[in-house]
PDB file of N, CA and C in Angstrom:
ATOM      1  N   UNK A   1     -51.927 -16.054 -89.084  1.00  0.00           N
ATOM      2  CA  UNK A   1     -52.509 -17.319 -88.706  1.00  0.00           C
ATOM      3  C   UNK A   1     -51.773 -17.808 -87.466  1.00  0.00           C
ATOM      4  N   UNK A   2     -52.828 -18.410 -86.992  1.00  0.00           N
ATOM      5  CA  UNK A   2     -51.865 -18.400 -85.398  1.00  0.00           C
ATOM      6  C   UNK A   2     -52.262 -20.107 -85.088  1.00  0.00           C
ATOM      7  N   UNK A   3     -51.645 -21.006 -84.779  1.00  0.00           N
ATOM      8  CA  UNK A   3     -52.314 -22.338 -84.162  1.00  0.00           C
ATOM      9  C   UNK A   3     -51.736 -22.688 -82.674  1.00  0.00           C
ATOM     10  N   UNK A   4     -52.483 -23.585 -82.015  1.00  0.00           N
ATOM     11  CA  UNK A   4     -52.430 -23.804 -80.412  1.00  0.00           C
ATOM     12  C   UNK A   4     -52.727 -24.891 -80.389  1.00  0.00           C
ATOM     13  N   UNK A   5     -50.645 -25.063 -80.054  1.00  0.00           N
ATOM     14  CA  UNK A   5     -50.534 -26.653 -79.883  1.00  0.00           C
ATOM     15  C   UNK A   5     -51.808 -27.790 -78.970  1.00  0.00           C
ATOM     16  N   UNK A   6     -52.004 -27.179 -77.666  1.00  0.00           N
ATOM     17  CA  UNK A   6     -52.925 -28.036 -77.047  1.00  0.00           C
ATOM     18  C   UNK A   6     -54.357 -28.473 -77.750  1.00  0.00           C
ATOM     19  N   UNK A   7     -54.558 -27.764 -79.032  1.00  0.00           N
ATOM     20  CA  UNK A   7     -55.496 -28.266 -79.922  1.00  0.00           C
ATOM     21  C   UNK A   7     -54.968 -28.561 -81.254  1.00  0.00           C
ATOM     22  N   UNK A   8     -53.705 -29.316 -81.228  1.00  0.00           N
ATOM     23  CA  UNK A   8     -53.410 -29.807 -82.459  1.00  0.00           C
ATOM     24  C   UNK A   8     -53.169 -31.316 -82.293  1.00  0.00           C
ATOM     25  N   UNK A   9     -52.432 -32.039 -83.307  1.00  0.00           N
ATOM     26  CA  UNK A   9     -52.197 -33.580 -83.033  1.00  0.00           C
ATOM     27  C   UNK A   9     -51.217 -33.428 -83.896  1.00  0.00           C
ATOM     28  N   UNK A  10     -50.858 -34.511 -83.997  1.00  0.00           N
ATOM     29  CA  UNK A  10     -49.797 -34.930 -85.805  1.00  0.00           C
ATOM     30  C   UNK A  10     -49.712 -36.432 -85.672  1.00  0.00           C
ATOM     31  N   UNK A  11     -50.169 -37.070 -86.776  1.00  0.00           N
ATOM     32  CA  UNK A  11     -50.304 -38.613 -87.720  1.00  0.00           C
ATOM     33  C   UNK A  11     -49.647 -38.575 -88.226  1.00  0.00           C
ATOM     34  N   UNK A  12     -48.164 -39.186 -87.936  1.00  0.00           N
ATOM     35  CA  UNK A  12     -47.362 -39.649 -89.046  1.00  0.00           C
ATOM     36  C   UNK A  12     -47.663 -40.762 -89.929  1.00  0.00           C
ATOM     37  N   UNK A  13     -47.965 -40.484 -91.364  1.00  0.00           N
ATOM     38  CA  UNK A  13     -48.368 -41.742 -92.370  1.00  0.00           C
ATOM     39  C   UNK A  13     -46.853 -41.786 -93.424  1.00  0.00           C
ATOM     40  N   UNK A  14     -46.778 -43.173 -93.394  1.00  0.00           N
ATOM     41  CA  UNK A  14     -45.203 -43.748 -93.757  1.00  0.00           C
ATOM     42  C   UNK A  14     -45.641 -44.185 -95.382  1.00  0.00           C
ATOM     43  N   UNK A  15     -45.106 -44.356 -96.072  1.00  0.00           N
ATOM     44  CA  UNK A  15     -45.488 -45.418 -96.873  1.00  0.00           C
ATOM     45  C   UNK A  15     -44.504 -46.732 -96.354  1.00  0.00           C
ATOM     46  N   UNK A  16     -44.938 -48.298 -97.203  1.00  0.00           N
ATOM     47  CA  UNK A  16     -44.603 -49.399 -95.988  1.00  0.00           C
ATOM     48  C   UNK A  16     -43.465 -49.798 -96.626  1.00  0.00           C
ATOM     49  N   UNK A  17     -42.759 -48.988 -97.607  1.00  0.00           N
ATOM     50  CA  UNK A  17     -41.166 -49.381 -97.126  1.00  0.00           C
ATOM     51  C   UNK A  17     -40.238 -48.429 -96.272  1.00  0.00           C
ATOM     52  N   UNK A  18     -40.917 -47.454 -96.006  1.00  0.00           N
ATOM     53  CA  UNK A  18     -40.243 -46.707 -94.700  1.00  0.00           C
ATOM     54  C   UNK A  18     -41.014 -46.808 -93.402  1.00  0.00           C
ATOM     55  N   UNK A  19     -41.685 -48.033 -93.075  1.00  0.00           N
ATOM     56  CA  UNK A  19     -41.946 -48.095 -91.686  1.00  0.00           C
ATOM     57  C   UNK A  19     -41.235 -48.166 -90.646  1.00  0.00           C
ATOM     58  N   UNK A  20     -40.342 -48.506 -90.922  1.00  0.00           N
ATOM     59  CA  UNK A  20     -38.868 -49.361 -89.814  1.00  0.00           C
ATOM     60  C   UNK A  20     -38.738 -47.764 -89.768  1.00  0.00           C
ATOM     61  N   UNK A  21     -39.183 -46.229 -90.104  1.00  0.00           N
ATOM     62  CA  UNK A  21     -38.638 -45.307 -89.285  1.00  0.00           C
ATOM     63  C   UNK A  21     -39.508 -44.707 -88.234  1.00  0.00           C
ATOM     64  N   UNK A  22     -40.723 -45.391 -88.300  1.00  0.00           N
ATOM     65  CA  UNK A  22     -41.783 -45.183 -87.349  1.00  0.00           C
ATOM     66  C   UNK A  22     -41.089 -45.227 -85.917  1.00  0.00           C
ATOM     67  N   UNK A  23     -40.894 -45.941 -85.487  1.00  0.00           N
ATOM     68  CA  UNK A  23     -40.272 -45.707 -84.132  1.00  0.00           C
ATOM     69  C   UNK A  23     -39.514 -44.957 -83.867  1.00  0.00           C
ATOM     70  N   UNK A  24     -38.885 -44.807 -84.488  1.00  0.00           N
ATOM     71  CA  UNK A  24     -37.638 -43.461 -84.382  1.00  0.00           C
ATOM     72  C   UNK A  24     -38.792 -41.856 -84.106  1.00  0.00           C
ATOM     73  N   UNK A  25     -39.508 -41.843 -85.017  1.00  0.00           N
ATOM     74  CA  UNK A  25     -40.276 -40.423 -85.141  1.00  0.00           C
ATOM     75  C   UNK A  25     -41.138 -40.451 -83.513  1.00  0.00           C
ATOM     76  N   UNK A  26     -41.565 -41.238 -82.910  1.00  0.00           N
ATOM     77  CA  UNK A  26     -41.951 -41.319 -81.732  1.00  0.00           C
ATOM     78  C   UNK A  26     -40.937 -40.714 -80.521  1.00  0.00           C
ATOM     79  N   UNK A  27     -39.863 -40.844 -80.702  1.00  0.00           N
ATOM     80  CA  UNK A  27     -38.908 -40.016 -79.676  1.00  0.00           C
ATOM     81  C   UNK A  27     -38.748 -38.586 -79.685  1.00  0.00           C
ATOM     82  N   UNK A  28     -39.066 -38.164 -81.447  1.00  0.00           N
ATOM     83  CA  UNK A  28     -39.430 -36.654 -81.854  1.00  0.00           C
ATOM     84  C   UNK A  28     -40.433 -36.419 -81.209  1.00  0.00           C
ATOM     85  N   UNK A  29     -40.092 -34.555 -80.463  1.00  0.00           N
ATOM     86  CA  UNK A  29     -41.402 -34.061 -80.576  1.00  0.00           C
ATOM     87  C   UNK A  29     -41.199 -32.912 -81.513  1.00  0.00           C
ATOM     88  N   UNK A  30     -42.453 -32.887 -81.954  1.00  0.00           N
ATOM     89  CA  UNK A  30     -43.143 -31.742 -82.972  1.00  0.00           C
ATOM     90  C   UNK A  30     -44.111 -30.373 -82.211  1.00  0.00           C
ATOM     91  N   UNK A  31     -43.376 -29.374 -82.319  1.00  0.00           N
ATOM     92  CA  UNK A  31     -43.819 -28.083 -80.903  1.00  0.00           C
ATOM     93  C   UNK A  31     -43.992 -27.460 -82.152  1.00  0.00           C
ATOM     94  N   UNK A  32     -45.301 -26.809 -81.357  1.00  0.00           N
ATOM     95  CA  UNK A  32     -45.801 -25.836 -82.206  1.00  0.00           C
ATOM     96  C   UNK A  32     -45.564 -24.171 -80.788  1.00  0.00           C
ATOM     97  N   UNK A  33     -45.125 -23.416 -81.331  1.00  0.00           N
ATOM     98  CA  UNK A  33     -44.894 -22.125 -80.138  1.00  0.00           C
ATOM     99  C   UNK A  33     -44.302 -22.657 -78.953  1.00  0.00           C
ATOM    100  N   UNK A  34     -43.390 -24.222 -79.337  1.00  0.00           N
ATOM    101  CA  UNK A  34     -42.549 -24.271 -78.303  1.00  0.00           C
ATOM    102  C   UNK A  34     -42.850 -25.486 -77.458  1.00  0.00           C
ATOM    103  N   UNK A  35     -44.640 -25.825 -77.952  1.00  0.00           N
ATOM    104  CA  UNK A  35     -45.185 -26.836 -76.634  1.00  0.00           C
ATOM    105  C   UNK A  35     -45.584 -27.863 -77.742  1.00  0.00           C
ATOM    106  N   UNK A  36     -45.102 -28.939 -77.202  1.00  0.00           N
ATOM    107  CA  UNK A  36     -45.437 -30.480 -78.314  1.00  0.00           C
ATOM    108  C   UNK A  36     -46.691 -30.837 -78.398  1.00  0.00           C
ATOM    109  N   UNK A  37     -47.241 -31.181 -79.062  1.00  0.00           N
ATOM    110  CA  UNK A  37     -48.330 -31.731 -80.011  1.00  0.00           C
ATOM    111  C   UNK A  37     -48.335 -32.946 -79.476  1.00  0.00           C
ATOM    112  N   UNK A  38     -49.617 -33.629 -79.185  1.00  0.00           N
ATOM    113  CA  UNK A  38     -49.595 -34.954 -79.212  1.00  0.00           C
ATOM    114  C   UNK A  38     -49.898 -35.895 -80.602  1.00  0.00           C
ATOM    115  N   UNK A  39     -48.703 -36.763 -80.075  1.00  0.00           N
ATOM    116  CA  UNK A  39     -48.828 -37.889 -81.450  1.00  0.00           C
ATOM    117  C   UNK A  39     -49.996 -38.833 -81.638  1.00  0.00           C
ATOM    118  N   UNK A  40     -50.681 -38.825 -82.644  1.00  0.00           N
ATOM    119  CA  UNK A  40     -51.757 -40.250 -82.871  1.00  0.00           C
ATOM    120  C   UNK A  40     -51.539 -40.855 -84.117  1.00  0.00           C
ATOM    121  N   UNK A  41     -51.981 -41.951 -83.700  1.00  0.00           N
ATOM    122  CA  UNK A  41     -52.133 -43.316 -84.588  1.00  0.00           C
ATOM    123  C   UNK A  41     -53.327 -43.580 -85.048  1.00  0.00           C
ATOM    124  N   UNK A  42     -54.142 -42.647 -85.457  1.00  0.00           N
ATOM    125  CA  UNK A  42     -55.635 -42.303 -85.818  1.00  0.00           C
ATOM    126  C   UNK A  42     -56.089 -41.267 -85.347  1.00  0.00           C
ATOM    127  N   UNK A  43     -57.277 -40.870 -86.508  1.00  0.00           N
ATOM    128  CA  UNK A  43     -57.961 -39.457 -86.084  1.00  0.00           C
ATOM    129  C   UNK A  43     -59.153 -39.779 -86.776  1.00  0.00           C
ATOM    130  N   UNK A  44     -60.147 -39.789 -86.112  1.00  0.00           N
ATOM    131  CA  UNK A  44     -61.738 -38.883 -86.817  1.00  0.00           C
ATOM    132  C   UNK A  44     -61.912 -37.590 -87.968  1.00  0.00           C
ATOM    133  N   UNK A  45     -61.866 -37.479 -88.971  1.00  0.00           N
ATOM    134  CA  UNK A  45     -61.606 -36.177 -89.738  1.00  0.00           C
ATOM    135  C   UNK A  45     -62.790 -35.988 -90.869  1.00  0.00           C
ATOM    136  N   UNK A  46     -63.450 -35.427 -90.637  1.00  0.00           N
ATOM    137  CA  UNK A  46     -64.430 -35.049 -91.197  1.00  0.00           C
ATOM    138  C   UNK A  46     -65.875 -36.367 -91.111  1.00  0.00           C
ATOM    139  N   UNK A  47     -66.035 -37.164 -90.117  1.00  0.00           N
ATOM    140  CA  UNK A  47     -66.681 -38.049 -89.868  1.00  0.00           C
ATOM    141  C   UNK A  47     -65.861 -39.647 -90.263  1.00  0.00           C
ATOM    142  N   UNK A  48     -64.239 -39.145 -91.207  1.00  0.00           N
ATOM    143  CA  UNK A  48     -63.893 -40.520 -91.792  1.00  0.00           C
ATOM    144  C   UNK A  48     -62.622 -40.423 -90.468  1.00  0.00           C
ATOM    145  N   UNK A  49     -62.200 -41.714 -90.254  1.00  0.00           N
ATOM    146  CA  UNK A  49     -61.338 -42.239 -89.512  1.00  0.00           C
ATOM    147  C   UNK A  49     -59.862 -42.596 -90.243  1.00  0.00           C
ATOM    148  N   UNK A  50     -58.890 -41.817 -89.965  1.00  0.00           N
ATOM    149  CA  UNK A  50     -57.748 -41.937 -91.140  1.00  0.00           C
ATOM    150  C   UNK A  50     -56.625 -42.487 -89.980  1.00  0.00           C
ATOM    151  N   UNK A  51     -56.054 -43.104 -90.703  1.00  0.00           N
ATOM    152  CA  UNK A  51     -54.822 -44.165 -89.686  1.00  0.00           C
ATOM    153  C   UNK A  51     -53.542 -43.930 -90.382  1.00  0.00           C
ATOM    154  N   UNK A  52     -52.791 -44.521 -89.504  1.00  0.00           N
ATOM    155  CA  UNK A  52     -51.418 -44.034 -89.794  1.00  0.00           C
ATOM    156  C   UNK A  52     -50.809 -45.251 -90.991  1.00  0.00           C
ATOM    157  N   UNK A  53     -51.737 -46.406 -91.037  1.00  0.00           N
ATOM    158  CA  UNK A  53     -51.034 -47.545 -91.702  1.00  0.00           C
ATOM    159  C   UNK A  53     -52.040 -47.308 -92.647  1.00  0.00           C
ATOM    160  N   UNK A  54     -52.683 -46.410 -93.329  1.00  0.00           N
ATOM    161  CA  UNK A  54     -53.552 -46.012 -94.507  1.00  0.00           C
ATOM    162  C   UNK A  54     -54.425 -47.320 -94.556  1.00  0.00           C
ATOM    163  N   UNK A  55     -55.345 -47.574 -93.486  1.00  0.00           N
ATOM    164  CA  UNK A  55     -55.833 -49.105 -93.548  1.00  0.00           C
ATOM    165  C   UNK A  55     -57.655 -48.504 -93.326  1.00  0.00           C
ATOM    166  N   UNK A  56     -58.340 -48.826 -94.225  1.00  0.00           N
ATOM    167  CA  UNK A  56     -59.525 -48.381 -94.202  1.00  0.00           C
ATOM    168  C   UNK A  56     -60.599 -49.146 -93.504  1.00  0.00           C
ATOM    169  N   UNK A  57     -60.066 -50.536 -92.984  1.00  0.00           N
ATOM    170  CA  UNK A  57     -60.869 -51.499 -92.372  1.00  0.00           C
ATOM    171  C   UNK A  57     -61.935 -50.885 -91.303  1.00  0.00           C
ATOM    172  N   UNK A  58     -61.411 -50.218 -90.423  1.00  0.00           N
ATOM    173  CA  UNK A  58     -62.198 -49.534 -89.276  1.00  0.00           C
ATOM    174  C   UNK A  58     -62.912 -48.429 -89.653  1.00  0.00           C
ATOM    175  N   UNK A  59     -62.544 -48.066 -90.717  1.00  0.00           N
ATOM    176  CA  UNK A  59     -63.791 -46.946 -90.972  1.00  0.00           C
ATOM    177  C   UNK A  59     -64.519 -47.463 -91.974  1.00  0.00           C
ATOM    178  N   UNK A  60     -64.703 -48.791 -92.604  1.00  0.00           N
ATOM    179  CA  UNK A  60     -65.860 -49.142 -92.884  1.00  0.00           C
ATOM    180  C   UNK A  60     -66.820 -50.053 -91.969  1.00  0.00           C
ATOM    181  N   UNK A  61     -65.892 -50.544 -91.036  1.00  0.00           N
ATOM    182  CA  UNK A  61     -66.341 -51.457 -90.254  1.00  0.00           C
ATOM    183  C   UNK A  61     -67.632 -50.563 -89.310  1.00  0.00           C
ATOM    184  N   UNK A  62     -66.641 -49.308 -88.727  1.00  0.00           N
ATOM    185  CA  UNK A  62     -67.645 -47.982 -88.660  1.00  0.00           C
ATOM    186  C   UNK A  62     -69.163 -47.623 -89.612  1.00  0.00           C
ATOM    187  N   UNK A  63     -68.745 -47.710 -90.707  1.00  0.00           N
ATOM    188  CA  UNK A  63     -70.098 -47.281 -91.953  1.00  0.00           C
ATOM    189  C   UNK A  63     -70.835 -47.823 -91.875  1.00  0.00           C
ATOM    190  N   UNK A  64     -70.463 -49.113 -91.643  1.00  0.00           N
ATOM    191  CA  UNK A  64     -71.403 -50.645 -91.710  1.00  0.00           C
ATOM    192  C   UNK A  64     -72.460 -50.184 -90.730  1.00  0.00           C
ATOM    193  N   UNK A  65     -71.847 -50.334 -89.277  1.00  0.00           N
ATOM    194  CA  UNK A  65     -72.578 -50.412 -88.232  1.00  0.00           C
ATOM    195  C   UNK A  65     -72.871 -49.097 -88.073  1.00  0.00           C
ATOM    196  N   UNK A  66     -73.112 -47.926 -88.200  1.00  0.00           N
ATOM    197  CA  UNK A  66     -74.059 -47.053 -88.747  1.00  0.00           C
ATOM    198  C   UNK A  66     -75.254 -46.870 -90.038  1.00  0.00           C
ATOM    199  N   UNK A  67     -74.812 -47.978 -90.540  1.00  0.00           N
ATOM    200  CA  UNK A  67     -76.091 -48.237 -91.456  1.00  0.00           C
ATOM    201  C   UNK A  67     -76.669 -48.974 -91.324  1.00  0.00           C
ATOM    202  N   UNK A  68     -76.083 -50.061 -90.531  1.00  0.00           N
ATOM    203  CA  UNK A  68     -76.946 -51.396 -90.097  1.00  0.00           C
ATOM    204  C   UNK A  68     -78.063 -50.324 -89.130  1.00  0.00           C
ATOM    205  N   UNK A  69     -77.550 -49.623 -88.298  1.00  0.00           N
ATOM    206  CA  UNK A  69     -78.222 -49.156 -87.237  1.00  0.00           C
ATOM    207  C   UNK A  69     -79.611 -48.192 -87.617  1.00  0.00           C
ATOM    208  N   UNK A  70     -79.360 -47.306 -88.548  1.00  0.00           N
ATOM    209  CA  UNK A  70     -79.912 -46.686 -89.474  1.00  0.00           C
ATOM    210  C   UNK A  70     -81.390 -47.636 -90.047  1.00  0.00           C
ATOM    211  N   UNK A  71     -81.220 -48.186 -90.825  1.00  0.00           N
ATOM    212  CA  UNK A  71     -82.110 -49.296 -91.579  1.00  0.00           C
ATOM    213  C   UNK A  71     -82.750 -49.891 -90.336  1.00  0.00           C
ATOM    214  N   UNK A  72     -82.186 -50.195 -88.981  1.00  0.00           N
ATOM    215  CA  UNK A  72     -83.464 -50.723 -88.294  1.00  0.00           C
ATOM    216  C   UNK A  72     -83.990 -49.940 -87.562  1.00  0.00           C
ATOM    217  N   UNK A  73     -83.519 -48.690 -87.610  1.00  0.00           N
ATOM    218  CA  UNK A  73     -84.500 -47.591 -86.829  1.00  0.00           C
ATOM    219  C   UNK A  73     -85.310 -47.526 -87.937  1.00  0.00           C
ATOM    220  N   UNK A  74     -85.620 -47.462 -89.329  1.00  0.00           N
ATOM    221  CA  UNK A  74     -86.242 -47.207 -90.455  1.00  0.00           C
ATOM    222  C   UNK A  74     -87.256 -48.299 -90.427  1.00  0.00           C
ATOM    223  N   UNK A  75     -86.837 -49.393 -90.042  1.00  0.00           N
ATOM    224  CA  UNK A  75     -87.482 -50.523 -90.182  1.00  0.00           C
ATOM    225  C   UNK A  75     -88.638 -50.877 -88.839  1.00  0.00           C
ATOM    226  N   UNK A  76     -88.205 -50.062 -87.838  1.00  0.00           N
ATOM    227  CA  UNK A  76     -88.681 -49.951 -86.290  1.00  0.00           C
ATOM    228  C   UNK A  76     -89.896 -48.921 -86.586  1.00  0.00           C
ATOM    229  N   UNK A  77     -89.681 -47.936 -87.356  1.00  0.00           N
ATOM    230  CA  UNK A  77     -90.704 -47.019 -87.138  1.00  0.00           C
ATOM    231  C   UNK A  77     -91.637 -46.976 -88.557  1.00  0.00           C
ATOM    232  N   UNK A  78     -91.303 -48.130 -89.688  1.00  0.00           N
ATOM    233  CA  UNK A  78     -91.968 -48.733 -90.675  1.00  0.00           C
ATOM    234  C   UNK A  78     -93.409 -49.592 -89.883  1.00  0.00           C
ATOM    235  N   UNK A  79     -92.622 -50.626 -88.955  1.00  0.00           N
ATOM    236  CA  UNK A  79     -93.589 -51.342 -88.421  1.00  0.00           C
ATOM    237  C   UNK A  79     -94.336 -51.213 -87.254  1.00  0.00           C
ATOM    238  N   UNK A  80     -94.363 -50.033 -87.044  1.00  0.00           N
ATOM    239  CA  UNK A  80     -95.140 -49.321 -85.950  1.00  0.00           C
ATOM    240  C   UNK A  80     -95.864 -48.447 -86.489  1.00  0.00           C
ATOM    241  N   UNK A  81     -95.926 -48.347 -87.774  1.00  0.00           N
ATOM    242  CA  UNK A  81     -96.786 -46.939 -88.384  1.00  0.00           C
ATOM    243  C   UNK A  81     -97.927 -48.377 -88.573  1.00  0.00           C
ATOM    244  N   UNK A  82     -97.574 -49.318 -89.757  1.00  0.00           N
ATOM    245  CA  UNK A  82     -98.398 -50.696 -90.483  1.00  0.00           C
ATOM    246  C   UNK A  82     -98.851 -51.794 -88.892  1.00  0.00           C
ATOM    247  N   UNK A  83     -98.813 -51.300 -87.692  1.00  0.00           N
ATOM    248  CA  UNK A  83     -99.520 -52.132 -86.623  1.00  0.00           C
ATOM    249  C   UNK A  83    -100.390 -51.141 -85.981  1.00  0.00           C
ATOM    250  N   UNK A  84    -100.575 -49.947 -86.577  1.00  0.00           N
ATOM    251  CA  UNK A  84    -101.524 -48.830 -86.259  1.00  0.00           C
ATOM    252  C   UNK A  84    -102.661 -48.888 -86.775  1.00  0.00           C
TER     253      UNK A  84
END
């Protein structure tokens, strides 16, 4: 198995009585074959949005407004079939 850093990342997730070491891990780098990984504070992963402070707000806030959006395309092409 082989991986390539320029297509990797790494999310450090703390639990929140070890946050105060979050900053510290930011001066680390994490090399994969030598070349560092970039650090994030969120990722897209499998369509869900996972954060480093395990906070789900933005990926429902996300769901929402894909379903809001959803339902009025449904609702757009409901009332264009019934004005035919």
């Amino acid at each position: 198995m082989s991986f390539n850093a320029q297509k990797s990342i790494h999310l450090v997730v703390l639990p929140h009585s070890r946050h105060f070491i979050a900053p510290l891990l930011h001066e680390c780098d994490f090399c994969i074959g030598g070349m560092p990984t970039e650090v994030v504070s969120s990722y897209c992963h499998l369509g869900h949005l996972v954060t480093s402070s395990m906070d789900d707000s933005l990926d429902i806030i996300s769901r929402q407004s894909n379903f809001i959006g959803q339902v009025t395309v449904c609702f757009t092409s409901l009332a264009s079939c019934l004005l035919k």
